[in-house]
PDB file of N, CA and C in Angstrom:
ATOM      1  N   UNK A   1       0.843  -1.176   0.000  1.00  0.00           N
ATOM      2  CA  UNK A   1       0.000   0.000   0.000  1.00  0.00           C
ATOM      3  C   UNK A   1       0.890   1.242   0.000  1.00  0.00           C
ATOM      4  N   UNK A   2       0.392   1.939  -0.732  1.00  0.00           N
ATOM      5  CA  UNK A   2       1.202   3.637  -1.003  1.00  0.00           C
ATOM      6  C   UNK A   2       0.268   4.995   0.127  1.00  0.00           C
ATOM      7  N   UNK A   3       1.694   5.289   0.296  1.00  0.00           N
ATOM      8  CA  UNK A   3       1.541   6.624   1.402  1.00  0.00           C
ATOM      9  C   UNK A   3       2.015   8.037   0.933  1.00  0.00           C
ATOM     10  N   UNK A   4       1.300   8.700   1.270  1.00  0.00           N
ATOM     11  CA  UNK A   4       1.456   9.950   0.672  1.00  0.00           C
ATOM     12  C   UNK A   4       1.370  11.332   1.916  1.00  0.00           C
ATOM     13  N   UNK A   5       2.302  12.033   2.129  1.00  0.00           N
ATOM     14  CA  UNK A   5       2.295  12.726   2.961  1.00  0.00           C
ATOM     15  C   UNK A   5       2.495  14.344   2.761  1.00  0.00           C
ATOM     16  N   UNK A   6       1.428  15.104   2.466  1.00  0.00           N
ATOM     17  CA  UNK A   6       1.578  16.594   1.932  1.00  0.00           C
ATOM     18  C   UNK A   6       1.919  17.145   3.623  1.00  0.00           C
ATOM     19  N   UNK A   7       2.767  18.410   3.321  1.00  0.00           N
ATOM     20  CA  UNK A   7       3.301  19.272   4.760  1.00  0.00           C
ATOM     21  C   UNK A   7       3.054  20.560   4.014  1.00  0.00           C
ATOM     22  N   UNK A   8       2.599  21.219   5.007  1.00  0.00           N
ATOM     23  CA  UNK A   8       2.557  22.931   4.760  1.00  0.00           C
ATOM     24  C   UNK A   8       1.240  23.452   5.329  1.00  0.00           C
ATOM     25  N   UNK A   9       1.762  24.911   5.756  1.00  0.00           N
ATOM     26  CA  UNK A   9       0.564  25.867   5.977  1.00  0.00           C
ATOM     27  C   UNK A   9       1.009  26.917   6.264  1.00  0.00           C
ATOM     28  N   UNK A  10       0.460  27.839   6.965  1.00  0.00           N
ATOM     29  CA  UNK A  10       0.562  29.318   7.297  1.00  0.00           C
ATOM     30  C   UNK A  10      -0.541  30.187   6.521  1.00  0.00           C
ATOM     31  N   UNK A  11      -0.845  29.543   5.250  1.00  0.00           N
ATOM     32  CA  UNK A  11      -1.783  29.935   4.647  1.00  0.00           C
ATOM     33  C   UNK A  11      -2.451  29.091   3.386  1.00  0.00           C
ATOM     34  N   UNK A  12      -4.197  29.597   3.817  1.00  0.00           N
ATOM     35  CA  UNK A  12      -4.634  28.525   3.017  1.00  0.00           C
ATOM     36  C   UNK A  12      -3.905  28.733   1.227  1.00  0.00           C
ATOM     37  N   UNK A  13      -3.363  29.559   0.830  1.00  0.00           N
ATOM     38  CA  UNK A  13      -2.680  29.306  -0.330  1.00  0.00           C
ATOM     39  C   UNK A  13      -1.529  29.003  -0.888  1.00  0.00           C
ATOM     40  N   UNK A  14      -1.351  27.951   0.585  1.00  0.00           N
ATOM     41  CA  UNK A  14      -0.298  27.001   0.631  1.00  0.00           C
ATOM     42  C   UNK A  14      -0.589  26.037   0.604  1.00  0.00           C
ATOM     43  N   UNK A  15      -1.612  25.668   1.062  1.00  0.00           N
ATOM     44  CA  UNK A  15      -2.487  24.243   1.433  1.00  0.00           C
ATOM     45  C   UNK A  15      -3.723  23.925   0.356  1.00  0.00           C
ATOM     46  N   UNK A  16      -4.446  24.989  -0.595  1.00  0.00           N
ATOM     47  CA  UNK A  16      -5.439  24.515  -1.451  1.00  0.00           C
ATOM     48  C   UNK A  16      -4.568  23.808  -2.162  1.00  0.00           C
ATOM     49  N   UNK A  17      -3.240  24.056  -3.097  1.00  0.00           N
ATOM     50  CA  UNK A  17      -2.625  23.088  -4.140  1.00  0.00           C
ATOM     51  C   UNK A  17      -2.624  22.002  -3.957  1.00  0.00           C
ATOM     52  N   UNK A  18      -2.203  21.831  -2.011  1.00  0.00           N
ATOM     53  CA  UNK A  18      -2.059  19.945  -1.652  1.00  0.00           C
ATOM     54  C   UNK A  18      -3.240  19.537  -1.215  1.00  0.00           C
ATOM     55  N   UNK A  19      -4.390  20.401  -1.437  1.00  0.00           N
ATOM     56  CA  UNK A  19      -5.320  19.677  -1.648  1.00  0.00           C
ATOM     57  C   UNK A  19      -5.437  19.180  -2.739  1.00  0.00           C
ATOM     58  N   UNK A  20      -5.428  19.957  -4.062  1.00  0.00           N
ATOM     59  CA  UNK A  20      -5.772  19.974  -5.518  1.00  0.00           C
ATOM     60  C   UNK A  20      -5.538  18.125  -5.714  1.00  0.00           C
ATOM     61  N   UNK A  21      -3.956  18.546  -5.645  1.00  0.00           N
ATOM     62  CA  UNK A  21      -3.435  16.978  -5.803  1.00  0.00           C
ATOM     63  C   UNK A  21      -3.637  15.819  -4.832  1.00  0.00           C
ATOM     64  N   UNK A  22      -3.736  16.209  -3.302  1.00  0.00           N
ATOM     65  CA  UNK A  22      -4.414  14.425  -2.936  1.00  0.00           C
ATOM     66  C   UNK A  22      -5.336  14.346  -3.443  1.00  0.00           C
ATOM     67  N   UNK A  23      -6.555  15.454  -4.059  1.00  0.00           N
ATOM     68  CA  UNK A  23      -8.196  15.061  -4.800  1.00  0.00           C
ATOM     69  C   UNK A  23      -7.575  14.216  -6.362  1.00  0.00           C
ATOM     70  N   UNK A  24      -6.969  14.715  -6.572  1.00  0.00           N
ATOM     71  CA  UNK A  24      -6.874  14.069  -8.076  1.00  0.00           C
ATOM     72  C   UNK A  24      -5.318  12.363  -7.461  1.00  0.00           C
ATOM     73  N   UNK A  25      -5.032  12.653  -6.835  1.00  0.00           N
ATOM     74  CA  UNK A  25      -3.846  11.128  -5.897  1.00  0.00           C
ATOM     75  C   UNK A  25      -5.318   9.929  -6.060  1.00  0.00           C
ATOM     76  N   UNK A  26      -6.394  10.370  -5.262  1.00  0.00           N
ATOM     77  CA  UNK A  26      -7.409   9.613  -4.696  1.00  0.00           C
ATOM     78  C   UNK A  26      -8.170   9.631  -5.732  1.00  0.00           C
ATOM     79  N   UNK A  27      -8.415   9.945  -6.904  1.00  0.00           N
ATOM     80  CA  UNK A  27      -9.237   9.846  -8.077  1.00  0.00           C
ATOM     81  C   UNK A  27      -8.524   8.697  -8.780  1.00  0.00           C
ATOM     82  N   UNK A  28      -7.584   9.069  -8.899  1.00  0.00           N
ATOM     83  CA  UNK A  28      -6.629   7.979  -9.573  1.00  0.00           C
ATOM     84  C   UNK A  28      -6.336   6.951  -9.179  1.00  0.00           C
ATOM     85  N   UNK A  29      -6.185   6.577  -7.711  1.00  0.00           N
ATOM     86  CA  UNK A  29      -5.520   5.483  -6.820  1.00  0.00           C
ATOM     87  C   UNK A  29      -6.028   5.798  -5.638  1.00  0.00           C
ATOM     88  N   UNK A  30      -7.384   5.550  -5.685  1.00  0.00           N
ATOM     89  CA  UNK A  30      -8.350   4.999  -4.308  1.00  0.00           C
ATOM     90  C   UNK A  30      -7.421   4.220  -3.127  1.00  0.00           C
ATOM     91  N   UNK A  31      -6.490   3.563  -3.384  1.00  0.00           N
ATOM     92  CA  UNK A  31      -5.974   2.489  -2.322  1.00  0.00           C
ATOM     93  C   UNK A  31      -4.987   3.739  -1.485  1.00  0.00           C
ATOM     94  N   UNK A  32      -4.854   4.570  -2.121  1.00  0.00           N
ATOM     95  CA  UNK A  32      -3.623   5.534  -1.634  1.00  0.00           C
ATOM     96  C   UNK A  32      -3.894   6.439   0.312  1.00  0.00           C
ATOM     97  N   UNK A  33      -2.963   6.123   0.831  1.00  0.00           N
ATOM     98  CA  UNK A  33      -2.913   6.629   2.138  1.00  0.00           C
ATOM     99  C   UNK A  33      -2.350   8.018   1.731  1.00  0.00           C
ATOM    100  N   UNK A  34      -3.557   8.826   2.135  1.00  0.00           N
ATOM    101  CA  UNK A  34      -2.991  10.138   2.519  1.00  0.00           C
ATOM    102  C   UNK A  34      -3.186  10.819   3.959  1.00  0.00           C
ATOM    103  N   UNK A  35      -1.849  11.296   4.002  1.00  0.00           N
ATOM    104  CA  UNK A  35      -1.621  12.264   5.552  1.00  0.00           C
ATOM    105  C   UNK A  35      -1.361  13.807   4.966  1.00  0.00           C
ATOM    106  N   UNK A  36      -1.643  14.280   6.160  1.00  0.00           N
ATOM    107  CA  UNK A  36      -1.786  15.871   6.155  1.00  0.00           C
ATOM    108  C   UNK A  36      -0.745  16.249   7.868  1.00  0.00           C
ATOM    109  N   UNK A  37       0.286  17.237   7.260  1.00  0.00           N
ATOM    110  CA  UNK A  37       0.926  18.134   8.340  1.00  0.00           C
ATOM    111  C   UNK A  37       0.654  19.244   7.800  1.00  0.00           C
ATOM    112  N   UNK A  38      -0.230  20.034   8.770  1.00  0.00           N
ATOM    113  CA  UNK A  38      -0.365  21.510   8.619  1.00  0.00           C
ATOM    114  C   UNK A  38      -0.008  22.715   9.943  1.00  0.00           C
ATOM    115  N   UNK A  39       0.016  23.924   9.613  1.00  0.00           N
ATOM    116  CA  UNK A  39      -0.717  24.478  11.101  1.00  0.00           C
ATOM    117  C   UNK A  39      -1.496  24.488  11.518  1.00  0.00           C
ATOM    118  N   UNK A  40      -1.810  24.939  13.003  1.00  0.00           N
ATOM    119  CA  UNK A  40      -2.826  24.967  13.665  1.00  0.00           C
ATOM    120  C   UNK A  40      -3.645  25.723  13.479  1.00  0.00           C
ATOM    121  N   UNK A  41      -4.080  26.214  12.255  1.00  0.00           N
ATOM    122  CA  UNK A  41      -5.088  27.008  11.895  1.00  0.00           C
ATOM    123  C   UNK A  41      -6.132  26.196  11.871  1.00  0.00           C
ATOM    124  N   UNK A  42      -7.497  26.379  12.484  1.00  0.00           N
ATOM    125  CA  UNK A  42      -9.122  25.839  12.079  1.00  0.00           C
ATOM    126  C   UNK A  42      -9.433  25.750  10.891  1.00  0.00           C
ATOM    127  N   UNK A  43      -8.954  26.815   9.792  1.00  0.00           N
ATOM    128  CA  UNK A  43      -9.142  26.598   8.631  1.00  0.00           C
ATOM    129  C   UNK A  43      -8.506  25.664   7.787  1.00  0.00           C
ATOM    130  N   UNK A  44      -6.746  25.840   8.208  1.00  0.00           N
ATOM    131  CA  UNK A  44      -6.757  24.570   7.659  1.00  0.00           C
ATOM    132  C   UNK A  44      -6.868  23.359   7.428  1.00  0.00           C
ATOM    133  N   UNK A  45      -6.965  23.302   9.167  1.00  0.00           N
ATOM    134  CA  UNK A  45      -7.612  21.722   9.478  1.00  0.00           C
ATOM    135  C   UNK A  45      -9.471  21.763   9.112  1.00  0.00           C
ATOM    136  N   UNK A  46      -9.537  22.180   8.944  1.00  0.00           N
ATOM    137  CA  UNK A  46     -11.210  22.248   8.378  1.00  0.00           C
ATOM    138  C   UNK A  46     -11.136  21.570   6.707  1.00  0.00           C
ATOM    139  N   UNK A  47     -10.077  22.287   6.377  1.00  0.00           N
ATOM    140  CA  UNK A  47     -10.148  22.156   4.425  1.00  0.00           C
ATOM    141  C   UNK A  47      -9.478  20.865   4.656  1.00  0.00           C
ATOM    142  N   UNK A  48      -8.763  20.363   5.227  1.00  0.00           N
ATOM    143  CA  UNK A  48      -8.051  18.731   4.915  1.00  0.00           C
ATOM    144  C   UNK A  48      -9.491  17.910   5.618  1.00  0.00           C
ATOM    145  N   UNK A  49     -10.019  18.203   6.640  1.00  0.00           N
ATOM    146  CA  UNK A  49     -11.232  17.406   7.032  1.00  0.00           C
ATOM    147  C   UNK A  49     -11.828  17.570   5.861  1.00  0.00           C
ATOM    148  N   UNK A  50     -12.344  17.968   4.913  1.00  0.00           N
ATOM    149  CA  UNK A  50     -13.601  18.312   4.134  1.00  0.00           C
ATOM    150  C   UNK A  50     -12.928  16.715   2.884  1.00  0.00           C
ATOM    151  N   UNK A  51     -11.712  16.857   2.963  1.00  0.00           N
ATOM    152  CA  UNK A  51     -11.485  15.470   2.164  1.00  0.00           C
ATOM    153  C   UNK A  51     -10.833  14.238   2.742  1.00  0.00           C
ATOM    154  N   UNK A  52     -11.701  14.329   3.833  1.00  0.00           N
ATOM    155  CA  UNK A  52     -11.434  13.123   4.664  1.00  0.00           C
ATOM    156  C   UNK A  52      -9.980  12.708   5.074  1.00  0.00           C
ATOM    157  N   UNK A  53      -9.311  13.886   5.435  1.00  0.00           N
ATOM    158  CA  UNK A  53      -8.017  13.607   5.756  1.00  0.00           C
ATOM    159  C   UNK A  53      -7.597  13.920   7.191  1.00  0.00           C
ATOM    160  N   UNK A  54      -7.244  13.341   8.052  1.00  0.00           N
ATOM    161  CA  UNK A  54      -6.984  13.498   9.236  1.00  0.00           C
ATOM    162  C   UNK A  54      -5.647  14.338   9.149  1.00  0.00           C
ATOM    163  N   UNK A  55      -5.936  16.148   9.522  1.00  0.00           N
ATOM    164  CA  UNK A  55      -4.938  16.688   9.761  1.00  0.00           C
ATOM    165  C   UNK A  55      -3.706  16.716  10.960  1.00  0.00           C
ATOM    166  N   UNK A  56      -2.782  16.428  11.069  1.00  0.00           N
ATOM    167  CA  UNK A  56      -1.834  16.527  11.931  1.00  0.00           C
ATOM    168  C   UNK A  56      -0.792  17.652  12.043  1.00  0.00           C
ATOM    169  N   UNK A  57      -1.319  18.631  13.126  1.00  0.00           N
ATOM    170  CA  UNK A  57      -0.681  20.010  13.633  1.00  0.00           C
ATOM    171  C   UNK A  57       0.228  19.981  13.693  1.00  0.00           C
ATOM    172  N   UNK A  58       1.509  20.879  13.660  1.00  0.00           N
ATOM    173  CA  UNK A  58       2.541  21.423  14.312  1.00  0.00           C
ATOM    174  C   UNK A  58       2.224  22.846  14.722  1.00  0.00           C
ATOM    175  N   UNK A  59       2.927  23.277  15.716  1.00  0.00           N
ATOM    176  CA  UNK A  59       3.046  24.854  16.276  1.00  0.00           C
ATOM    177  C   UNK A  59       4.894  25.430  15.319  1.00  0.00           C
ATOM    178  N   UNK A  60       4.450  26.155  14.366  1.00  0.00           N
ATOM    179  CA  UNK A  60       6.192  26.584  13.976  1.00  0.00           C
ATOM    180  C   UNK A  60       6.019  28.586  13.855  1.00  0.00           C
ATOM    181  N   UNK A  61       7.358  28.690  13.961  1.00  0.00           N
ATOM    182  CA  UNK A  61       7.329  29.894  14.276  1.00  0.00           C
ATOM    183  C   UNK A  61       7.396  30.494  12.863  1.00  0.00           C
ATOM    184  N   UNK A  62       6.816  31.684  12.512  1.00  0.00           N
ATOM    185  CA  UNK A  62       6.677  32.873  11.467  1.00  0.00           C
ATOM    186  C   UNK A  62       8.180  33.564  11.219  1.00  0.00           C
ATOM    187  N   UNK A  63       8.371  32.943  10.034  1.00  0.00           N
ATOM    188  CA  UNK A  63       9.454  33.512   9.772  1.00  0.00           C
ATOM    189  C   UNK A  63       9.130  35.072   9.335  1.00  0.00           C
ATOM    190  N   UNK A  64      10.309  36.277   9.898  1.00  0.00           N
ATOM    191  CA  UNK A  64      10.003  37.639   9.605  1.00  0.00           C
ATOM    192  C   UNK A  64       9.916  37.998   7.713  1.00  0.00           C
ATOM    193  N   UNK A  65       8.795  38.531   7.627  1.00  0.00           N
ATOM    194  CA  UNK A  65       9.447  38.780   5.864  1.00  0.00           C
ATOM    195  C   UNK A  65       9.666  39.696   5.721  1.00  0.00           C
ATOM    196  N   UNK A  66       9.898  41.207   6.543  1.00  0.00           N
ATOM    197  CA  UNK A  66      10.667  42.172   6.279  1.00  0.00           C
ATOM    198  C   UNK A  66      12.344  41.918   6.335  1.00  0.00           C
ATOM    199  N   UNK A  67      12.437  41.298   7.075  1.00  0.00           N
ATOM    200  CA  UNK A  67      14.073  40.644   7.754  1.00  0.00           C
ATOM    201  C   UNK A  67      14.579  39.823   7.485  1.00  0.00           C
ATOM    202  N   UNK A  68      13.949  39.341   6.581  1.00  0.00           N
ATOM    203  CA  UNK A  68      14.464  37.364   6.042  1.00  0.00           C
ATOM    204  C   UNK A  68      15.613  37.753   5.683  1.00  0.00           C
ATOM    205  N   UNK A  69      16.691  38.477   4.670  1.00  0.00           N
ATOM    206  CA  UNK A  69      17.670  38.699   4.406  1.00  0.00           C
ATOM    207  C   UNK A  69      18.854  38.365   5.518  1.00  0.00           C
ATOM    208  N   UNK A  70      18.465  39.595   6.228  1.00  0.00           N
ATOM    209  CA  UNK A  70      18.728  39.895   7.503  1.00  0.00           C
ATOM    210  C   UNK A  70      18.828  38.333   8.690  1.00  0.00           C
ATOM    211  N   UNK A  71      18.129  37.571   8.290  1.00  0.00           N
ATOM    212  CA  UNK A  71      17.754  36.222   9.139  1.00  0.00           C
ATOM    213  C   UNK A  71      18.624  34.935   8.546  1.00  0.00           C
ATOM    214  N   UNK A  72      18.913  35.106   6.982  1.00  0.00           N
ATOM    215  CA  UNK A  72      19.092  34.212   6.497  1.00  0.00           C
ATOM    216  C   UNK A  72      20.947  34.342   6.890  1.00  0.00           C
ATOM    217  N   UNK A  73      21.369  36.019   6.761  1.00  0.00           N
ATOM    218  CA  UNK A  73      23.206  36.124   7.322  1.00  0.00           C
ATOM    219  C   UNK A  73      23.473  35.915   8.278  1.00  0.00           C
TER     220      UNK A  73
END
C-alpha cells in the first residue's frame, strides 16, 4: 500500500494546491494513504477534514518577511 504525505501551511494558499493533488492522488488510486501536516489554523484543518483527511498540527514559528535577508546572514 502507497503513502502519501503533503506538509505545509501558514496559509490557506499554501495548502489549497495539496489539496488539488491528494483530490486528483485519490481519483486515480483509491488504495492511496494520505496524511496531512499543517498548522494549527481551524481553517486549515477544516479544508483537509472536508477530504477526509486526518490533519496533523505542528506549532512553527513565522518567519520575519521584512528581515528574512537579515535572518538568512
Amino acid at each position: 500500500m502507497s503513502r502519501i504525505l503533503f506538509a505545509g501551511g501558514g496559509t490557506l494558499g499554501h495548502v489549497m494546491p495539496s489539496i488539488a493533488v491528494a483530490e486528483a492522488v485519490r481519483a486515480f488510486a483509491p488504495s492511496v494513504e494520505i496524511y496531512a501536516v499543517t498548522s494549527r489554523s481551524p481553517s486549515e484543518v477544516q479544508a483537509w477534514e472536508s477530504l477526509s483527511v486526518e490533519a496533523h498540527t505542528l506549532s512553527a514559528p513565522r518567519f520575519p518577511r521584512t528581515s528574512l535577508i537579515k535572518w538568512l546572514i
